[in-house]
Protein backbone atom coordinates (compact mmCIF):
# COMPACT_ATOMS: atom_id res chain seq x y z
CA UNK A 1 5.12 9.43 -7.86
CA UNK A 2 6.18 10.05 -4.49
CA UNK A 3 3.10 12.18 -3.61
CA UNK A 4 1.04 9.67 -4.87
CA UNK A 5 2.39 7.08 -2.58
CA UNK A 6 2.17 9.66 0.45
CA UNK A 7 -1.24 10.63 -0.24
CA UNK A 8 -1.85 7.17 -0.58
CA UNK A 9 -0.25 6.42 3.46
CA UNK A 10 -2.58 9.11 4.79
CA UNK A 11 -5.34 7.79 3.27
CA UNK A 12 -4.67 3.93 4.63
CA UNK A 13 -3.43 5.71 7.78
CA UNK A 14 -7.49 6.83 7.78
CA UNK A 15 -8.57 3.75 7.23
CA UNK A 16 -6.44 2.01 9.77
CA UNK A 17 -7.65 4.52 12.69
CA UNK A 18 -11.55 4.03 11.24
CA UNK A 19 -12.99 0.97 10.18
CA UNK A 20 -10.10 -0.96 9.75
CA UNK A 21 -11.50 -2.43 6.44
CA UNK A 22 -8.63 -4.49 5.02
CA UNK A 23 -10.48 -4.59 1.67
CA UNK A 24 -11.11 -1.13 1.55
CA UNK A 25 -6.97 -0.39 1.89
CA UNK A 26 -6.70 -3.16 -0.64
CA UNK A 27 -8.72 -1.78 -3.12
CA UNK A 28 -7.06 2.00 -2.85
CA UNK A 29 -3.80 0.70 -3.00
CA UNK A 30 -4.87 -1.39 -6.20
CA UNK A 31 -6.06 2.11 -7.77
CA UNK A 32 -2.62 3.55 -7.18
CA UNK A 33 -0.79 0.44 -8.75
CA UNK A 34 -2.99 0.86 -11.57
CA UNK A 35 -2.47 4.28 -12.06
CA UNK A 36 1.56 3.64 -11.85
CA UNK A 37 1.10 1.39 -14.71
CA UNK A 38 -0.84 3.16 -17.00
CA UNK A 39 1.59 6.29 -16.27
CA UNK A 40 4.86 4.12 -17.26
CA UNK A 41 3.00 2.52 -19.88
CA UNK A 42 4.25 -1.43 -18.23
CA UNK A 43 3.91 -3.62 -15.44
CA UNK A 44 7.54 -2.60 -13.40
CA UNK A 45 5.77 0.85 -12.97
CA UNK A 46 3.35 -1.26 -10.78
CA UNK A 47 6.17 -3.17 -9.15
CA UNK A 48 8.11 -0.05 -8.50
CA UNK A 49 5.31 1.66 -6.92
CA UNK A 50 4.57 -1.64 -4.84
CA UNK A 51 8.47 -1.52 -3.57
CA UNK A 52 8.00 2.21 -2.76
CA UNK A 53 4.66 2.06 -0.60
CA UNK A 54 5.91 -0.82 1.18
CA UNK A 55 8.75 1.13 2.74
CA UNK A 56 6.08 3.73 3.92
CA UNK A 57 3.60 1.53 5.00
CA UNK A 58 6.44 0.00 7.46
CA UNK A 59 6.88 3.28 8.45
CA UNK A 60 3.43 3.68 8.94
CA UNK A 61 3.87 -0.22 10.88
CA UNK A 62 6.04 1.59 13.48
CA UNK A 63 4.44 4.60 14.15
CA UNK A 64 1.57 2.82 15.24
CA UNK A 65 -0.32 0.25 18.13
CA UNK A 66 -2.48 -2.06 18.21
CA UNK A 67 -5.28 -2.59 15.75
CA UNK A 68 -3.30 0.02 13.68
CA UNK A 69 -0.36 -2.30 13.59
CA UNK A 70 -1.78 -5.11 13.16
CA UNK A 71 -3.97 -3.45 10.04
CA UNK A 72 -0.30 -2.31 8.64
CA UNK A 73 1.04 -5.71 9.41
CA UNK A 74 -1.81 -7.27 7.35
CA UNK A 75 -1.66 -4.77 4.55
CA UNK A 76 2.11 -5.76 3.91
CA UNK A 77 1.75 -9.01 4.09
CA UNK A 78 -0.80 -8.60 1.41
CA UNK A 79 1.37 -6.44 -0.87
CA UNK A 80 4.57 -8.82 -0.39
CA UNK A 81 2.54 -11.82 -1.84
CA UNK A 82 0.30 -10.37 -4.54
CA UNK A 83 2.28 -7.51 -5.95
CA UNK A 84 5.99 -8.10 -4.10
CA UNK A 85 6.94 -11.57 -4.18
CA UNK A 86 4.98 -13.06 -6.92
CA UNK A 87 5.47 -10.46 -10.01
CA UNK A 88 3.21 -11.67 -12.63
């Protein structure tokens, strides 16, 4: 699971430092939530794997500047309120 998630970062790390395309992130972290479900065979599999990648995307938050940051800063925000915040 955990290389999942990382390989996950580096990819939205790419993404970040190229075109910046919110919906592109969005949609690649949406694969990896899927894929946590259908591994656990139920939703908290998703939820778990939401809780993990946020802690490394604020990771990924500090380590970088400007449009980077405020890419990462979107991106959580995004997680917190569709995956995070309101578990459906």
């Amino acid at each position: 699971m955990t290389d999942r998630i990382s390989d996950c970062v580096s990819e939205l790390v790419l993404i970040a430092k190229g075109s910046g395309k919110l919906d592109l992130a969005q949609k690649r972290i949406e694969r990896l939530l899927d894929e946590a479900e259908k591994q656990r065979q139920h939703r908290s599999g998703r939820f778990t794997e939401a809780q993990m990648l946020r802690d490394q995307l604020i990771q990924a938050l500090h380590g970088h500047h400007g449009s980077a940051h405020e890419f990462f800063d979107k991106l959580i925000d995004w997680l917190d309120v569709e995956h995070l915040w309101h578990r459906k």
